[in-house]
PDB file of N, CA and C in Angstrom:
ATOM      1  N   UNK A   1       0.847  -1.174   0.000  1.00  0.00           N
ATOM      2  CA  UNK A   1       0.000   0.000   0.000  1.00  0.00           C
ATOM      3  C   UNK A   1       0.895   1.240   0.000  1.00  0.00           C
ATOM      4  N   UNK A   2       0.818   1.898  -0.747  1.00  0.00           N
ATOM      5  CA  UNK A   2       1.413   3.285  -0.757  1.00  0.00           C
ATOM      6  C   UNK A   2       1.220   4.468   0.549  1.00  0.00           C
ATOM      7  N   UNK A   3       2.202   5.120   0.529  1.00  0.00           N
ATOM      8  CA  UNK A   3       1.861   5.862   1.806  1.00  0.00           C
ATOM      9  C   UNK A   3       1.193   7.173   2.013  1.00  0.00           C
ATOM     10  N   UNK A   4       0.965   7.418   0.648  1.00  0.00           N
ATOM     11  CA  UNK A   4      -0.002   8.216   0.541  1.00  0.00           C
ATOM     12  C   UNK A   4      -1.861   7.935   0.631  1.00  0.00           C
ATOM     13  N   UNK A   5      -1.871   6.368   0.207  1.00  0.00           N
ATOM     14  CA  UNK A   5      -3.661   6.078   0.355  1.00  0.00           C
ATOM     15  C   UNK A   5      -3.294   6.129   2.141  1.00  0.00           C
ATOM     16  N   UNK A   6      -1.913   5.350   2.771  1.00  0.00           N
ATOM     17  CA  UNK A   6      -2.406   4.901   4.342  1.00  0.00           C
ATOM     18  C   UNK A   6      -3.011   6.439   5.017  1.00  0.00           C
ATOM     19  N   UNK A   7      -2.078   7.678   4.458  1.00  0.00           N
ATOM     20  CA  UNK A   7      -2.226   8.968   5.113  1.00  0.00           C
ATOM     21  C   UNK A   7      -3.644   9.409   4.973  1.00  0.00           C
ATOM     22  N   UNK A   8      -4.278   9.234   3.405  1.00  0.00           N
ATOM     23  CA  UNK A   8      -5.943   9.167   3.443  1.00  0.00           C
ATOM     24  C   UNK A   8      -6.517   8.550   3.766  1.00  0.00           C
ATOM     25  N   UNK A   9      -6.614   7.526   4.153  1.00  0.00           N
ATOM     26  CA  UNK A   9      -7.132   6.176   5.354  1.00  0.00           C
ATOM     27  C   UNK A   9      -7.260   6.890   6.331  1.00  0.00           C
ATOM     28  N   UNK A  10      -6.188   7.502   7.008  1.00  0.00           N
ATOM     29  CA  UNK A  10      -6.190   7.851   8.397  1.00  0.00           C
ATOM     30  C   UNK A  10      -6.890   9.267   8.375  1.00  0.00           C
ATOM     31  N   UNK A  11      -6.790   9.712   7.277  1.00  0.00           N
ATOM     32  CA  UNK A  11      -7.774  11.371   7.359  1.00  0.00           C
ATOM     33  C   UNK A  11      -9.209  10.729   7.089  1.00  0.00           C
ATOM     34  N   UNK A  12      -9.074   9.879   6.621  1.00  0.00           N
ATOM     35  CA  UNK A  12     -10.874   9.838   6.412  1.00  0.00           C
ATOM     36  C   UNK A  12     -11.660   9.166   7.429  1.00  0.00           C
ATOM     37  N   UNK A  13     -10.549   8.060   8.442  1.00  0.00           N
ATOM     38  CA  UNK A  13     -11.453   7.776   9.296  1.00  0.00           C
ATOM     39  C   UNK A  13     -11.199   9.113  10.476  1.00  0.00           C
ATOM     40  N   UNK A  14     -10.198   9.312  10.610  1.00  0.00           N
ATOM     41  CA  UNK A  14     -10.278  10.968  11.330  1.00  0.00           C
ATOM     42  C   UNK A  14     -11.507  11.450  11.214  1.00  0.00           C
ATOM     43  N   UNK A  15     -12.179  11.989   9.818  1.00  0.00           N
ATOM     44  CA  UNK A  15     -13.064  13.088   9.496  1.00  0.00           C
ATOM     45  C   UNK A  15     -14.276  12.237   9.820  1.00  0.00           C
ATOM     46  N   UNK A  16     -14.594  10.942   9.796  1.00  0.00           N
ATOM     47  CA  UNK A  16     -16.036   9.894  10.835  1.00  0.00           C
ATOM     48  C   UNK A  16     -16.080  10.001  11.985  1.00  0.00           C
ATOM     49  N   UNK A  17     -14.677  10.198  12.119  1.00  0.00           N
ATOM     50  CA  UNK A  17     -14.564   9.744  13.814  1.00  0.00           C
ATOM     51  C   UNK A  17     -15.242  10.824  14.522  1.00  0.00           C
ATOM     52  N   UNK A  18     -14.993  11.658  14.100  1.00  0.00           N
ATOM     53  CA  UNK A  18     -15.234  13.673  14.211  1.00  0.00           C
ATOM     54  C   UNK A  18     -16.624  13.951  14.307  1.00  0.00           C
ATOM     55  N   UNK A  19     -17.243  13.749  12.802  1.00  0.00           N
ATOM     56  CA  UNK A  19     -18.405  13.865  13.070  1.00  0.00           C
ATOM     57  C   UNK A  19     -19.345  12.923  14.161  1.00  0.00           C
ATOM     58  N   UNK A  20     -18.937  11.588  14.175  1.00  0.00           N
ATOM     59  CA  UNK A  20     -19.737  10.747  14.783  1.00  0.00           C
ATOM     60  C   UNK A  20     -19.741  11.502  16.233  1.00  0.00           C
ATOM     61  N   UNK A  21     -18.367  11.704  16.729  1.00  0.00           N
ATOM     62  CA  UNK A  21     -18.281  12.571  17.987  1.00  0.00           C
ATOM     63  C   UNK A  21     -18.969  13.508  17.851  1.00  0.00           C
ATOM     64  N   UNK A  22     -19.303  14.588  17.005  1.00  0.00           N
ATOM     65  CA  UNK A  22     -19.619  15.272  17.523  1.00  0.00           C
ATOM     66  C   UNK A  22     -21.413  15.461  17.767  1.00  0.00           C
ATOM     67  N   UNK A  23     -21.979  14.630  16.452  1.00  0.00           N
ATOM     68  CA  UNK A  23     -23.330  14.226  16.699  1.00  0.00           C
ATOM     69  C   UNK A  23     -23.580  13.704  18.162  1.00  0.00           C
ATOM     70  N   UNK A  24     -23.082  12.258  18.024  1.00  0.00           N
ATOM     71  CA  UNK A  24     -23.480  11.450  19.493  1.00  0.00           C
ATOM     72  C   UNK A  24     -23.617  12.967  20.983  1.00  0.00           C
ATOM     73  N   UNK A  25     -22.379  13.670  21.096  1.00  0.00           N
ATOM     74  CA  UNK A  25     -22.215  14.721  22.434  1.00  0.00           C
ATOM     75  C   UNK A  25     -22.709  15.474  21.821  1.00  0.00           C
ATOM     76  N   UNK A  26     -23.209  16.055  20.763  1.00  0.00           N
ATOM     77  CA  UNK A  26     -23.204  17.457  20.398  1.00  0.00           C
ATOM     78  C   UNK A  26     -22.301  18.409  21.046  1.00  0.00           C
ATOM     79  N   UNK A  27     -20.779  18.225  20.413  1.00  0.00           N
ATOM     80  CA  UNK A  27     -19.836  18.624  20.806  1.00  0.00           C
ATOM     81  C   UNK A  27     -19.566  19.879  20.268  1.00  0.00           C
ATOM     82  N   UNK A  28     -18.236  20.661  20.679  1.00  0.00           N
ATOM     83  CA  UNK A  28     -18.267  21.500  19.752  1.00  0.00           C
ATOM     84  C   UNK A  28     -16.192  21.302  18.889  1.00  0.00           C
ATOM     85  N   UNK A  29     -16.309  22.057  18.436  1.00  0.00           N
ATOM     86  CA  UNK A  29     -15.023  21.823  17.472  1.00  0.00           C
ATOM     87  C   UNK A  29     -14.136  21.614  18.262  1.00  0.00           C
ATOM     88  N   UNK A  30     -14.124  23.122  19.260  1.00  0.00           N
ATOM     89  CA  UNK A  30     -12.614  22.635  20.463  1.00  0.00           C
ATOM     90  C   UNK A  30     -12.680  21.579  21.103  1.00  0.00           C
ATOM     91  N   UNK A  31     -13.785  20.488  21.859  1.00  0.00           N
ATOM     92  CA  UNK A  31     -13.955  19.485  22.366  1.00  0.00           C
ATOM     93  C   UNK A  31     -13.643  18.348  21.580  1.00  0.00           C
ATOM     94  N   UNK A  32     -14.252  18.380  19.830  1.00  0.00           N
ATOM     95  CA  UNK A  32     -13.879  17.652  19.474  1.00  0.00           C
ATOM     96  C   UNK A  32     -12.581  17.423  18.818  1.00  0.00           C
ATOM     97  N   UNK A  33     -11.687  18.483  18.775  1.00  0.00           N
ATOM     98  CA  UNK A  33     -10.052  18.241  18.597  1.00  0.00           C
ATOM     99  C   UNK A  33      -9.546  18.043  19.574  1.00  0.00           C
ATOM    100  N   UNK A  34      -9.867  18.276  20.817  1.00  0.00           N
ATOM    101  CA  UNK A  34      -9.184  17.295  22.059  1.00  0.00           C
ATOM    102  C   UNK A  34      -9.583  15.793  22.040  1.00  0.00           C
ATOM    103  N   UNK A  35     -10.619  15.736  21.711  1.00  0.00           N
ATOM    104  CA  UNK A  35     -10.818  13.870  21.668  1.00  0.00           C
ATOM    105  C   UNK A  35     -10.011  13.103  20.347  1.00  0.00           C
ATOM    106  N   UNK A  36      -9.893  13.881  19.458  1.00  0.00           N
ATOM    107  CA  UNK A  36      -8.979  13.079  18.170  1.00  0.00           C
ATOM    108  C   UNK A  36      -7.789  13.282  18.028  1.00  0.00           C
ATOM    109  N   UNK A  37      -7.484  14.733  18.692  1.00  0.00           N
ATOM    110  CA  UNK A  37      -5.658  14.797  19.065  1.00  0.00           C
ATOM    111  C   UNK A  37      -5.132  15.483  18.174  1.00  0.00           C
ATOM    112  N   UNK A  38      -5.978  16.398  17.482  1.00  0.00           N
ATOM    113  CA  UNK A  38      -5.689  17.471  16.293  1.00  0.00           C
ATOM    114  C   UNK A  38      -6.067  19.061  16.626  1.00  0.00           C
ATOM    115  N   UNK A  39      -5.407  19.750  15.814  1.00  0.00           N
ATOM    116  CA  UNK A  39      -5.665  21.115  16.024  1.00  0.00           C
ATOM    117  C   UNK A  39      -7.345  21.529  15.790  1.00  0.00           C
ATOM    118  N   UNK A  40      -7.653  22.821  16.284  1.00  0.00           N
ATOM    119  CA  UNK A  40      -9.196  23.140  16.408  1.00  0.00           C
ATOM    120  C   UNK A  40      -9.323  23.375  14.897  1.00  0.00           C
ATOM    121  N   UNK A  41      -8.199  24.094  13.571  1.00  0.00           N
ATOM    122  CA  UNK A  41      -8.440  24.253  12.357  1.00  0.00           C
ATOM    123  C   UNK A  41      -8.842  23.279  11.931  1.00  0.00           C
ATOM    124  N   UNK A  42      -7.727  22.004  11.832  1.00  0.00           N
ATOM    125  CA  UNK A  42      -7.809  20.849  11.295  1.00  0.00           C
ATOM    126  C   UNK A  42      -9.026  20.121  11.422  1.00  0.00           C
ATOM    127  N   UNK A  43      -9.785  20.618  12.630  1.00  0.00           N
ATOM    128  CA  UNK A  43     -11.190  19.943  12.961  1.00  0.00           C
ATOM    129  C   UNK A  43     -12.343  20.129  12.064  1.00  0.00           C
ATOM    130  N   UNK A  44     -12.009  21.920  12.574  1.00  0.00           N
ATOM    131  CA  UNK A  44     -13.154  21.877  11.640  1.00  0.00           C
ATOM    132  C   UNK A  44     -12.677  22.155   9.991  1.00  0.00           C
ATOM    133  N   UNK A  45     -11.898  21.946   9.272  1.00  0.00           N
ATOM    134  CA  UNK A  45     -11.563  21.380   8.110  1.00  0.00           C
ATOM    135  C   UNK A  45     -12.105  20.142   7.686  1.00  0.00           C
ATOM    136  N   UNK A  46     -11.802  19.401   8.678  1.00  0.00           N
ATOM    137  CA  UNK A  46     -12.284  17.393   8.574  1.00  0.00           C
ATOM    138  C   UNK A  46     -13.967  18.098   8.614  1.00  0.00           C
ATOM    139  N   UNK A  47     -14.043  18.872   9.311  1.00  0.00           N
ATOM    140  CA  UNK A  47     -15.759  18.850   9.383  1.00  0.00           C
ATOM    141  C   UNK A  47     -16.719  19.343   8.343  1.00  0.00           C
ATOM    142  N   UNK A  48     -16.448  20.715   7.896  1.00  0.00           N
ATOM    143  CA  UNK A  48     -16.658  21.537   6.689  1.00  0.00           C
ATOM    144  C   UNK A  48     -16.844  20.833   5.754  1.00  0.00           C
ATOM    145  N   UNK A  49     -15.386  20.831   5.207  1.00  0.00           N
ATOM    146  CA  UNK A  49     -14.792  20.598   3.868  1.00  0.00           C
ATOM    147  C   UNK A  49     -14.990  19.151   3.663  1.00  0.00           C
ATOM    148  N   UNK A  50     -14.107  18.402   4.085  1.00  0.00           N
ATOM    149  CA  UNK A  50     -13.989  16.874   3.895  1.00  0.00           C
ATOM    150  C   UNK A  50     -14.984  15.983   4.002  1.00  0.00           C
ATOM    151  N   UNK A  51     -15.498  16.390   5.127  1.00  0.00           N
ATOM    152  CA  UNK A  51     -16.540  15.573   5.629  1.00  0.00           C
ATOM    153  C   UNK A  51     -18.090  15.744   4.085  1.00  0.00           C
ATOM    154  N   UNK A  52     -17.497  16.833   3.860  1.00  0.00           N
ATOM    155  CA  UNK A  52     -18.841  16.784   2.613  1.00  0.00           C
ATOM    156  C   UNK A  52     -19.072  16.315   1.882  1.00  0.00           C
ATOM    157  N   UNK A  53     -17.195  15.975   1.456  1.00  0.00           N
ATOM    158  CA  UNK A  53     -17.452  15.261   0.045  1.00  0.00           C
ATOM    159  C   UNK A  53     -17.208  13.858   0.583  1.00  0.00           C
ATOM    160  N   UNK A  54     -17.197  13.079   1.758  1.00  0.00           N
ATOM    161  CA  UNK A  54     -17.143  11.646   2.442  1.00  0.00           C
ATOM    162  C   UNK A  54     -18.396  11.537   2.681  1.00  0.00           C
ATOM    163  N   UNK A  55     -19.223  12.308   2.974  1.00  0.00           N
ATOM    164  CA  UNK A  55     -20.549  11.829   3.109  1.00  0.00           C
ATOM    165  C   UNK A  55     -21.597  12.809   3.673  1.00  0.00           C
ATOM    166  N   UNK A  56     -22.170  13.347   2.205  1.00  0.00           N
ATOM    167  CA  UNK A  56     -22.906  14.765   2.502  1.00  0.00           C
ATOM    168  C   UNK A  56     -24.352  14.146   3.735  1.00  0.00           C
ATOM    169  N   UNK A  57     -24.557  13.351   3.689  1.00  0.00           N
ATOM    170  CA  UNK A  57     -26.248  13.443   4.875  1.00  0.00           C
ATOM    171  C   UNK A  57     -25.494  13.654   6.076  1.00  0.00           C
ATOM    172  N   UNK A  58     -24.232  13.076   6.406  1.00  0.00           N
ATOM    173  CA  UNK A  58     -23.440  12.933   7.992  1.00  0.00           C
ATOM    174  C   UNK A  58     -22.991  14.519   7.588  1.00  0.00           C
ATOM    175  N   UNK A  59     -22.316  15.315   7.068  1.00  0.00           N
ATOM    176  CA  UNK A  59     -21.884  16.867   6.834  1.00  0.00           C
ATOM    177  C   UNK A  59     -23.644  17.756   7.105  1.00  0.00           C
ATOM    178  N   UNK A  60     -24.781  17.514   6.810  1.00  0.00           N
ATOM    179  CA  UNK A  60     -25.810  18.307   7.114  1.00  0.00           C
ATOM    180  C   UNK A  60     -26.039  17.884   8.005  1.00  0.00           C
ATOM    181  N   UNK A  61     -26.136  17.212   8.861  1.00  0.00           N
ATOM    182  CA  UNK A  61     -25.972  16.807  10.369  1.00  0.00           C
ATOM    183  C   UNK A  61     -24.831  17.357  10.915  1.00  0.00           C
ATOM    184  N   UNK A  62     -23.635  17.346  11.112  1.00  0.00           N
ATOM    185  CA  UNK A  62     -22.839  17.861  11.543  1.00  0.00           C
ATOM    186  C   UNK A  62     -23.390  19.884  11.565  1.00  0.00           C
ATOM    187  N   UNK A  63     -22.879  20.209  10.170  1.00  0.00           N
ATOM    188  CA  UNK A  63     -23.552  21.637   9.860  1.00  0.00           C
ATOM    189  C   UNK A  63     -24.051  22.010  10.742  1.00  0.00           C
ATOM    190  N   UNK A  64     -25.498  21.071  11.033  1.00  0.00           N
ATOM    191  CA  UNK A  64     -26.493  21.953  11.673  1.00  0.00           C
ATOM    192  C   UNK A  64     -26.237  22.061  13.423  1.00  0.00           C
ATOM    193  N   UNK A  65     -25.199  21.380  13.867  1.00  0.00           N
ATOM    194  CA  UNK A  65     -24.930  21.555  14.956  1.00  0.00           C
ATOM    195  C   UNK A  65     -23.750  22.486  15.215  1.00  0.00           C
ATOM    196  N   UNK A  66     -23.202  22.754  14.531  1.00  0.00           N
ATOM    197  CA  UNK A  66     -21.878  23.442  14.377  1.00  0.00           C
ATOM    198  C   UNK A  66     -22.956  25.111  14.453  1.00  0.00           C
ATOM    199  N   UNK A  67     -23.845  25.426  13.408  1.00  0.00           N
ATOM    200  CA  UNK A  67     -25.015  26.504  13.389  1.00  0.00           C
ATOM    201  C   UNK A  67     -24.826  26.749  14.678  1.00  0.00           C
ATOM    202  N   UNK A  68     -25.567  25.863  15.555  1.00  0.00           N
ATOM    203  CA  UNK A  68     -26.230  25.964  16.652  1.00  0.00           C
ATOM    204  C   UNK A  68     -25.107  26.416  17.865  1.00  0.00           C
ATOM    205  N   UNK A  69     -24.036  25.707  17.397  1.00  0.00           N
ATOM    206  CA  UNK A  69     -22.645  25.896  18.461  1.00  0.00           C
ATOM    207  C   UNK A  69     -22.500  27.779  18.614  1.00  0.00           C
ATOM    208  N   UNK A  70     -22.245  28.208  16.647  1.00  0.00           N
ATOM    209  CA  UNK A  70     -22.130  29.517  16.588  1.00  0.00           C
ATOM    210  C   UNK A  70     -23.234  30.387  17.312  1.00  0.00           C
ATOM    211  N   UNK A  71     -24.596  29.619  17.291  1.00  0.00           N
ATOM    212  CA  UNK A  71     -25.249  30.853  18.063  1.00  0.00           C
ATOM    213  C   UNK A  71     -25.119  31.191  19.250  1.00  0.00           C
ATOM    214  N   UNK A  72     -24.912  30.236  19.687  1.00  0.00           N
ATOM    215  CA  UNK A  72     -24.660  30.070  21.440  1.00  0.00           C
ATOM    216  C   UNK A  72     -23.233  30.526  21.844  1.00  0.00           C
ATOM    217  N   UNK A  73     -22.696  30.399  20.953  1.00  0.00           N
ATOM    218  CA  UNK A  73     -21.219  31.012  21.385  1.00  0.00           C
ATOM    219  C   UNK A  73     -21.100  32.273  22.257  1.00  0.00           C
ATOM    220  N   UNK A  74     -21.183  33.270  22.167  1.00  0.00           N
ATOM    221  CA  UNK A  74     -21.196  34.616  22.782  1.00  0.00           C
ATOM    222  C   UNK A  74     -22.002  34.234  24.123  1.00  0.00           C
ATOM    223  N   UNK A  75     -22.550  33.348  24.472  1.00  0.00           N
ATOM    224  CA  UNK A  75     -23.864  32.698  25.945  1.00  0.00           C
ATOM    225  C   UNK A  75     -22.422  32.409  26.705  1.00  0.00           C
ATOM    226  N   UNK A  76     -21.762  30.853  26.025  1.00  0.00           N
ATOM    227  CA  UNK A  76     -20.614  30.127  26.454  1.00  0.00           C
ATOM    228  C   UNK A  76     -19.423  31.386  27.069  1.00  0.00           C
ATOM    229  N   UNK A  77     -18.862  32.218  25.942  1.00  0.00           N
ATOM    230  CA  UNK A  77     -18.076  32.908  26.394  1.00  0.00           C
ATOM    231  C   UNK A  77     -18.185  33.865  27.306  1.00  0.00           C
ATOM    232  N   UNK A  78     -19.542  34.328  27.830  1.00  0.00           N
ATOM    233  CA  UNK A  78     -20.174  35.606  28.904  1.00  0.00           C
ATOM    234  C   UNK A  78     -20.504  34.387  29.945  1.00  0.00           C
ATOM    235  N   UNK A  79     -20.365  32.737  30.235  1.00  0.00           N
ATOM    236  CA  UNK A  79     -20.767  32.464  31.467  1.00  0.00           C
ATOM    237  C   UNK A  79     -19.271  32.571  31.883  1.00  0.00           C
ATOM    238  N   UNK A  80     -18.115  32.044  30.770  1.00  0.00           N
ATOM    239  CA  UNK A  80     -16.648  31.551  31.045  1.00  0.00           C
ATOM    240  C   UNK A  80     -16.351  32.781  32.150  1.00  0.00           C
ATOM    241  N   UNK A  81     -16.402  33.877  31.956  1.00  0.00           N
ATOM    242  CA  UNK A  81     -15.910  35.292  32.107  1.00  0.00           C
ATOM    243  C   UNK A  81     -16.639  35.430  33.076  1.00  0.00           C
ATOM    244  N   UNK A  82     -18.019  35.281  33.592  1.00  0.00           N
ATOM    245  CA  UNK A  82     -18.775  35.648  34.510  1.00  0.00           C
ATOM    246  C   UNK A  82     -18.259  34.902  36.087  1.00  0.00           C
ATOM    247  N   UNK A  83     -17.970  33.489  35.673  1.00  0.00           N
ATOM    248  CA  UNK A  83     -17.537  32.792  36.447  1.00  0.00           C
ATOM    249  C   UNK A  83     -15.879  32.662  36.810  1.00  0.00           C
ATOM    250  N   UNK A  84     -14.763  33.344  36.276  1.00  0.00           N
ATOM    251  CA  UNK A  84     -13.964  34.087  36.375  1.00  0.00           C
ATOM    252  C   UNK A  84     -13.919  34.718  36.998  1.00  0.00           C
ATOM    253  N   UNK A  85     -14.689  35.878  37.053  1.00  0.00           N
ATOM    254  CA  UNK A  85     -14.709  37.142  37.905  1.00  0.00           C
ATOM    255  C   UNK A  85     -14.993  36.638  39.687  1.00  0.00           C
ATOM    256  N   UNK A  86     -16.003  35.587  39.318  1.00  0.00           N
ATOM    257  CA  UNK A  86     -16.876  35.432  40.724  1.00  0.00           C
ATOM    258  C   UNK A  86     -15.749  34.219  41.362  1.00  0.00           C
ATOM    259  N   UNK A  87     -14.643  33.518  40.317  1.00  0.00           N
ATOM    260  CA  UNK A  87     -13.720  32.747  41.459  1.00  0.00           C
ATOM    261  C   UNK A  87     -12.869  33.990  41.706  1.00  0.00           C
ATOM    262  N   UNK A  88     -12.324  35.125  41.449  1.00  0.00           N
ATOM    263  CA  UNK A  88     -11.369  35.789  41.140  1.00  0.00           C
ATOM    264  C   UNK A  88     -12.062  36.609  42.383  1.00  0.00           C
ATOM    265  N   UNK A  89     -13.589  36.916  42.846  1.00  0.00           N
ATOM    266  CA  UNK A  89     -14.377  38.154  43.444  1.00  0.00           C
ATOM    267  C   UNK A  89     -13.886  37.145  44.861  1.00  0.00           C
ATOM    268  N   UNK A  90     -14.168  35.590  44.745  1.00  0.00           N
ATOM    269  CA  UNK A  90     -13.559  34.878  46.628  1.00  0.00           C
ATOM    270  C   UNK A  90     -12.541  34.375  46.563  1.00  0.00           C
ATOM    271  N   UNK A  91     -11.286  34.959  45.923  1.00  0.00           N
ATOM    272  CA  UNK A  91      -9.953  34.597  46.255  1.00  0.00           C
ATOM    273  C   UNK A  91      -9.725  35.495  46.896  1.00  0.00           C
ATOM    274  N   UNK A  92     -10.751  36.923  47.212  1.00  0.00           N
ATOM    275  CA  UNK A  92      -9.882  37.875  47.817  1.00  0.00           C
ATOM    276  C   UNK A  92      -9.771  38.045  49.244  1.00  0.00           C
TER     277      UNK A  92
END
């Protein structure tokens, strides 16, 4: 086997592995590049891009949770910060 199909072997089950993670938790990108051991780009690259042309019904599933990640984002980042302040308000 050449070592170029083994390197696409390993990206393509990468880019299943990804989505399946992230459906099953409804994860989000940074969670799911800590579980596969890749950068947060590379994630969502495997997720976007790759994953579309490996298997567009699993990519509109993915999509639509990734949507949902972006809306909520700015919620996630104002509790991170809120709860910051309030360990930071009884250290004193």
């Amino acid at each position: 086997m050449k070592k170029s199909s083994v390197k696409n072997l390993v990206i393509y089950n990468r880019v299943l592995e990804s989505a399946n993670y992230i459906i099953e938790h409804n994860a989000t990108v940074r969670e799911t590049a800590k579980i596969t051991k890749v950068g947060k780009t590379t994630t969502h690259l495997d997720l976007t891009t790759r994953l579309e042309e490996i298997n567009p019904k699993l990519h509109k599933q993915v999509e639509e949770i990734l949507e949902n990640n972006k809306v909520k984002r700015h919620i996630r980042g104002g509790e991170a910060t809120r709860q910051k302040f309030l360990s930071m308000k009884n250290n004193k």
